[in-house]
Protein backbone atom coordinates (compact mmCIF):
# COMPACT_ATOMS: atom_id res chain seq x y z
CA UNK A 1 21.84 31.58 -12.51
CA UNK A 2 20.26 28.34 -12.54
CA UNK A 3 18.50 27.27 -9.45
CA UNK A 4 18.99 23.65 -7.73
CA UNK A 5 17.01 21.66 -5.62
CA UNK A 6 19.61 20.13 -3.15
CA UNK A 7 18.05 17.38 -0.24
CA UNK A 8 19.72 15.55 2.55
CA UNK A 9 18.46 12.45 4.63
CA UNK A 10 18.13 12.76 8.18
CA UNK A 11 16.31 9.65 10.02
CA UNK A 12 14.74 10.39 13.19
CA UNK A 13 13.44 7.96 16.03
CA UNK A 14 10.77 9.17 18.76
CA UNK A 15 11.95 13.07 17.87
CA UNK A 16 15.95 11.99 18.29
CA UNK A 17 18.43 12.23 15.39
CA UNK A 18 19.15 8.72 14.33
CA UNK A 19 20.95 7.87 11.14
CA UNK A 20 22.66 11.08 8.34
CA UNK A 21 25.37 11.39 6.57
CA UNK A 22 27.82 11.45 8.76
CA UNK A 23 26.88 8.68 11.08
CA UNK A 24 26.71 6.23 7.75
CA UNK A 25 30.27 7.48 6.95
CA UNK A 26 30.96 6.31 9.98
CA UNK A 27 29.64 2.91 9.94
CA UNK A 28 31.00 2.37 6.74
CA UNK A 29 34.24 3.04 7.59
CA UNK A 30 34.57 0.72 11.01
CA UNK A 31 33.10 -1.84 8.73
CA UNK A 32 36.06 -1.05 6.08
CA UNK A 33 38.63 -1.12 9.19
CA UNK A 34 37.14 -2.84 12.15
CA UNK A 35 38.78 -0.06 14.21
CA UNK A 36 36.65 2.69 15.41
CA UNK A 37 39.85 4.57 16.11
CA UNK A 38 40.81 4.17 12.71
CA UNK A 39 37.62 5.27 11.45
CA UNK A 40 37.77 8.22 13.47
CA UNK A 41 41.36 9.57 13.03
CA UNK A 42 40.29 9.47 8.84
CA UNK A 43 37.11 11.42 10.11
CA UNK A 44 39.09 13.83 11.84
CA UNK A 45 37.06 13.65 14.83
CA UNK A 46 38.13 11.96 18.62
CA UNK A 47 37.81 8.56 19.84
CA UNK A 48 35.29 9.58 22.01
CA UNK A 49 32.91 11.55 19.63
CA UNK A 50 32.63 8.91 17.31
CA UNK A 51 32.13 6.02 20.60
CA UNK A 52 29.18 8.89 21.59
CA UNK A 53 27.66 8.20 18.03
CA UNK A 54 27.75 4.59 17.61
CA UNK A 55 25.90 4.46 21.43
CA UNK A 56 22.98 6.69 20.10
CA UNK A 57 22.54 4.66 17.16
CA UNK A 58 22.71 1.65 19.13
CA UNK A 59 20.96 3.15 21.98
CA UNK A 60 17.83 4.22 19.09
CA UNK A 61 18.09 0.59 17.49
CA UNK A 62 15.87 -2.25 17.80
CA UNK A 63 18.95 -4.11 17.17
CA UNK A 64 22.63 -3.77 18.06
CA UNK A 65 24.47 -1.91 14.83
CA UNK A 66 27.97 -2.29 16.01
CA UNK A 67 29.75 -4.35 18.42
CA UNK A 68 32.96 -5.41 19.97
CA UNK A 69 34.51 -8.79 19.06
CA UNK A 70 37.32 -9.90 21.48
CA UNK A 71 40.26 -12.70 20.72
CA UNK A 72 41.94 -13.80 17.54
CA UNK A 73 45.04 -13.04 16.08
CA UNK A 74 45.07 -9.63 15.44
CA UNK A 75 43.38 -9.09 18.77
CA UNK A 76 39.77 -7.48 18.93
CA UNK A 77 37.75 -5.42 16.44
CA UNK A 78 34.47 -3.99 16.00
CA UNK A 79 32.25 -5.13 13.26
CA UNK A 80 28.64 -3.92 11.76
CA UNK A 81 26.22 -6.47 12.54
CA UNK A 82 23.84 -7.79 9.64
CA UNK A 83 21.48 -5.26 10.84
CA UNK A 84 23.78 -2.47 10.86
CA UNK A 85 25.04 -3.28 7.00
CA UNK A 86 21.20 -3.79 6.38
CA UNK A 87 20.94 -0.13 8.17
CA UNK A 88 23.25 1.73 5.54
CA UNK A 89 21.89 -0.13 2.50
CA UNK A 90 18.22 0.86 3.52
CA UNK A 91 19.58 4.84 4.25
CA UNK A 92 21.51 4.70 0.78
CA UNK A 93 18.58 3.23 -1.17
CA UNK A 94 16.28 6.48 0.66
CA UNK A 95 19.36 8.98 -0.19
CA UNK A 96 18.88 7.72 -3.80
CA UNK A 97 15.34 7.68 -4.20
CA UNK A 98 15.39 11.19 -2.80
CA UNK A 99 18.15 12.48 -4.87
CA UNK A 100 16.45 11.23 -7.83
CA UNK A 101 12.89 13.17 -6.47
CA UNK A 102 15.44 16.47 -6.51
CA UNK A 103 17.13 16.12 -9.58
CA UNK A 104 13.53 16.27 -10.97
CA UNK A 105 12.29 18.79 -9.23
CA UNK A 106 15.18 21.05 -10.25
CA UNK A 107 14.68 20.22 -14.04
CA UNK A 108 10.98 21.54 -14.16
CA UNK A 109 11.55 24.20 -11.58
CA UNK A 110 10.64 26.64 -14.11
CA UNK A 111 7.33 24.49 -15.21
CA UNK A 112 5.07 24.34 -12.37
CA UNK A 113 2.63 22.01 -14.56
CA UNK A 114 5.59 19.48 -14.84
CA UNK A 115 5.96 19.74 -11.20
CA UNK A 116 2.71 18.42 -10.75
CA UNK A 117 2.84 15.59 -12.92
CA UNK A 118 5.89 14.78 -11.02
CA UNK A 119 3.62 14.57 -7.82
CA UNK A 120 0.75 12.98 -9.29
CA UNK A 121 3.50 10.30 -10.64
CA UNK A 122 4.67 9.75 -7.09
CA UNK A 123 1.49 9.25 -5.47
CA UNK A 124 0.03 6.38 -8.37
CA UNK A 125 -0.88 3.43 -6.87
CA UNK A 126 -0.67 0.50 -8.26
CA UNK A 127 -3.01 -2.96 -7.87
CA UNK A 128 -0.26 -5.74 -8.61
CA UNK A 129 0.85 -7.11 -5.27
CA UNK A 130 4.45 -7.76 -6.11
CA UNK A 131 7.06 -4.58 -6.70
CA UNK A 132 10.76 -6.03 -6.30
CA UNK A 133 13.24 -3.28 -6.21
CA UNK A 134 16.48 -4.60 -7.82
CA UNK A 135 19.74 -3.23 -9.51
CA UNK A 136 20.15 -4.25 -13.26
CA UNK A 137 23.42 -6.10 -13.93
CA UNK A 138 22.79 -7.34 -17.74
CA UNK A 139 20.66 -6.37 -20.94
CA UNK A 140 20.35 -8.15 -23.71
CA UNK A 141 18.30 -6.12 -26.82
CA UNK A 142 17.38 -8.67 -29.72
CA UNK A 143 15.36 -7.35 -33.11
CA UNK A 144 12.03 -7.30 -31.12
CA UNK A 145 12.17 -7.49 -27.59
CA UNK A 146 14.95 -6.77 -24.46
CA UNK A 147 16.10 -8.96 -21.71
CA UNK A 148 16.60 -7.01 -18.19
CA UNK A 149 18.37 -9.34 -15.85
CA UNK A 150 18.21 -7.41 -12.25
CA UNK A 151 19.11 -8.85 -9.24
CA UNK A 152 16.84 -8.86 -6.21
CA UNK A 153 18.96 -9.77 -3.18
CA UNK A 154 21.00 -12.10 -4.62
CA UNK A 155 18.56 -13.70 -6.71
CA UNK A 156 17.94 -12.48 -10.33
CA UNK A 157 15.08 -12.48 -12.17
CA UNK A 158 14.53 -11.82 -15.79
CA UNK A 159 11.76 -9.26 -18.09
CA UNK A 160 11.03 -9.08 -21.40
CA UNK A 161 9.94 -5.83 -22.55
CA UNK A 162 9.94 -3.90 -26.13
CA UNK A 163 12.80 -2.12 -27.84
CA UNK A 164 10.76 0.44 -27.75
CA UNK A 165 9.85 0.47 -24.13
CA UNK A 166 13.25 -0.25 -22.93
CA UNK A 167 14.28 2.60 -25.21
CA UNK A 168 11.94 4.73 -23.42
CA UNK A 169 13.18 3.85 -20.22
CA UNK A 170 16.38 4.85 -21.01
CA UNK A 171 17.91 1.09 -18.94
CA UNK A 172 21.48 0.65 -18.45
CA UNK A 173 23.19 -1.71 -15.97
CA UNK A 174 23.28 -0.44 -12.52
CA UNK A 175 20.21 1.28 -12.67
CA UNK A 176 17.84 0.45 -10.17
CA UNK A 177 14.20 -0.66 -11.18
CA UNK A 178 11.13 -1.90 -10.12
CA UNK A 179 9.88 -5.33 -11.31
CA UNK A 180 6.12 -5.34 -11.12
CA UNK A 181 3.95 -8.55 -11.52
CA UNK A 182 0.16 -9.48 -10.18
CA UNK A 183 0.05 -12.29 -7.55
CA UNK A 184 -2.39 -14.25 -10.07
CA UNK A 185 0.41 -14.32 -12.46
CA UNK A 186 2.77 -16.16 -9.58
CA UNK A 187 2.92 -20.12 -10.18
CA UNK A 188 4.52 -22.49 -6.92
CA UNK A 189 5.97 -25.12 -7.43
CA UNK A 190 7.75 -27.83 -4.63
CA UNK A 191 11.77 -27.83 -5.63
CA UNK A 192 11.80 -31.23 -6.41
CA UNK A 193 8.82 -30.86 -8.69
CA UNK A 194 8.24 -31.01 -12.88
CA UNK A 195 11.09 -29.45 -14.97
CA UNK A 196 8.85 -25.93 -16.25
CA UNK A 197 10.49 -23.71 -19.01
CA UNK A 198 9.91 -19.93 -17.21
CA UNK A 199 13.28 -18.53 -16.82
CA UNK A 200 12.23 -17.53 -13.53
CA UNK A 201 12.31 -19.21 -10.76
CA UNK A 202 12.76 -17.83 -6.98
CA UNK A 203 13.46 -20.06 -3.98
CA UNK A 204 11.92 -19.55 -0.90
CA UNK A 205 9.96 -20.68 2.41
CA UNK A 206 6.06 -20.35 2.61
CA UNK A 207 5.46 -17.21 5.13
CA UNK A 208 1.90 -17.22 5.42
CA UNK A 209 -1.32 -19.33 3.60
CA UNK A 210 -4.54 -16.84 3.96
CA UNK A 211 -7.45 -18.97 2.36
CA UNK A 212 -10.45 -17.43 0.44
CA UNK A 213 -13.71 -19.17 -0.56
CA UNK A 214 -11.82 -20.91 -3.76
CA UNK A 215 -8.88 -19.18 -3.93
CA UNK A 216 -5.91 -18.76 -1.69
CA UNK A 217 -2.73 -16.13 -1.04
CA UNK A 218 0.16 -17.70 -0.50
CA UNK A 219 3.18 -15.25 0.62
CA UNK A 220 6.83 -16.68 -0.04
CA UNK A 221 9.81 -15.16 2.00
CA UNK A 222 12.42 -14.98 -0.70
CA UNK A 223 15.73 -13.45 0.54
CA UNK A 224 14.52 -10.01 1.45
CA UNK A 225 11.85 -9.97 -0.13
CA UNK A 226 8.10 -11.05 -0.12
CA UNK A 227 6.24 -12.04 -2.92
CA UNK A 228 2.62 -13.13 -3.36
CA UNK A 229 0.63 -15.58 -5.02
CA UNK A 230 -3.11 -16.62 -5.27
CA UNK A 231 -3.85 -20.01 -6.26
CA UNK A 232 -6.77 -22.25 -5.70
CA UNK A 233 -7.41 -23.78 -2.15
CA UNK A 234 -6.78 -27.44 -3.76
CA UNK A 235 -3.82 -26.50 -4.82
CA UNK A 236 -2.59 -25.67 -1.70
CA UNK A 237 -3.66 -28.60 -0.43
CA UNK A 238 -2.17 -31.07 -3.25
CA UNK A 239 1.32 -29.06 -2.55
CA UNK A 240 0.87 -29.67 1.23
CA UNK A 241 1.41 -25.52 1.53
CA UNK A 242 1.96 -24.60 5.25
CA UNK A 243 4.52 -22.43 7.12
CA UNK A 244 8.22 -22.81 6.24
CA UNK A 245 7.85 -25.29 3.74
CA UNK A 246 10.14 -24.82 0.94
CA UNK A 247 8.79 -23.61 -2.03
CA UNK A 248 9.84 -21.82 -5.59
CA UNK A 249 7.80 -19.24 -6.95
CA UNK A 250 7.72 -19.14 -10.98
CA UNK A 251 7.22 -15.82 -13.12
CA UNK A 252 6.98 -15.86 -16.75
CA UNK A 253 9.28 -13.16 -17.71
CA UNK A 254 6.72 -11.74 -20.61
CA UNK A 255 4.06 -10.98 -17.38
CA UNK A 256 6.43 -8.75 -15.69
CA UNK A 257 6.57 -5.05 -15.94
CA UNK A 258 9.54 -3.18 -16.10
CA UNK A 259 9.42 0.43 -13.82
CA UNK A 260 12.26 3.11 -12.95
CA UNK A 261 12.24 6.46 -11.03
């Protein structure tokens, strides 16, 4: 009989539970209906057990999850906030990742040398700044090389990588994966600047300017992500870099490295 490693997520806040299986269910399903009464009745549970839920969550949140919208034609509903649809991506992306850890820890159950690859793996750290996590939604093999178009919060950005390494990798769309590149490698531009040729090219606002002896990091607020770049000081001062100006970061898609769990 084959053994199975089998996980489940639980989020706690100061010792209290917070956020499992259930409770997303929940959420997801007075987000499908706007009704927590609906949502409950397909539960199988009372009005009143699921209202007790949704005012711990809230209660535990730095932010409201759920709330009551009056008016309108068809009368009042309650919604998810953005933080509460933020909530249940951020618990599904953690269910995933930890799924993922179990499925290989049951495959090399039996090979306790395996197992501690698998750790040593997991606990690499790596010196590039910049590791987007993204979903892949197109690949595009040619005789040499492979496209992987991901998208990164609505924004998509492309990599070229080997046959051989994309082979390896064993890439198909949906599949989420880690796009890795070094801050040095990160060219801004102003959006009304030169036409460039890089495929890639991420809008943003200018979060913070921290300024070395010659060099400088610039960190760019892009959807929800943050990426960084160093440049020299007088460039930052020829682009007139400061807080909340608009900016786009460029990436060469050749200088970006492809990574999946």
């Amino acid at each position: 009989m084959k053994k199975k490693v089998v996980a489940e997520v639980y989020l706690d806040v100061d010792k209290k539970g917070y956020l499992g299986k259930g409770r997303v269910l929940l959420l997801e399903l007075i987000d499908k209906y706007g009704s927590i009464s609906k949502a409950a009745k397909e539960l199988g549970m009372s009005y009143k057990a699921a209202w007790d839920m949704i005012d711990a969550i809230n209660n535990l949140s730095p932010y409201p999850v759920v709330e009551s919208k009056s008016g309108g034609k068809g009368g009042g509903k309650t919604v998810l906030t953005e933080y509460g649809k933020k909530l249940i991506r951020d618990y599904k992306l953690i269910e995933n990742l930890i799924n993922k850890i179990s499925q290989e820890i049951t495959e090399n159950l039996e090979e306790v040398e395996n197992l501690l690859k698998l750790y040593r793996r997991m606990n690499m750290k790596i010196s590039a700044r910049n590791q987007l996590l993204g979903k892949v939604v197109e690949i595009k093999k040619g005789m040499v090389n492979t496209e992987v178009i991901a998208d990164f919060s609505g924004q998509r950005l492309t990599a070229v990588i080997t046959n051989d390494a994309a082979e390896e990798l064993n890439l198909n769309v949906g599949d989420e994966v880690y796009f890795i590149f070094k801050a040095s490698n990160v060219l801004v531009y102003l959006p009304d600047g030169m036409k460039l040729s890089a495929i890639n090219k991420i809008k943003g606002k200018v979060a913070d300017v921290i300024t070395g002896a010659v060099n400088s990091e610039v960190k760019i607020e892009a959807s929800n992500a943050v990426i960084t770049s160093i440049i020299t000081n007088e460039a930052v001062k020829d682009l007139g870099l400061e807080k909340g100006k608009e900016v786009v970061a460029l990436i060469k898609a050749s200088d970006i490295i492809v990574g999946k769990f």
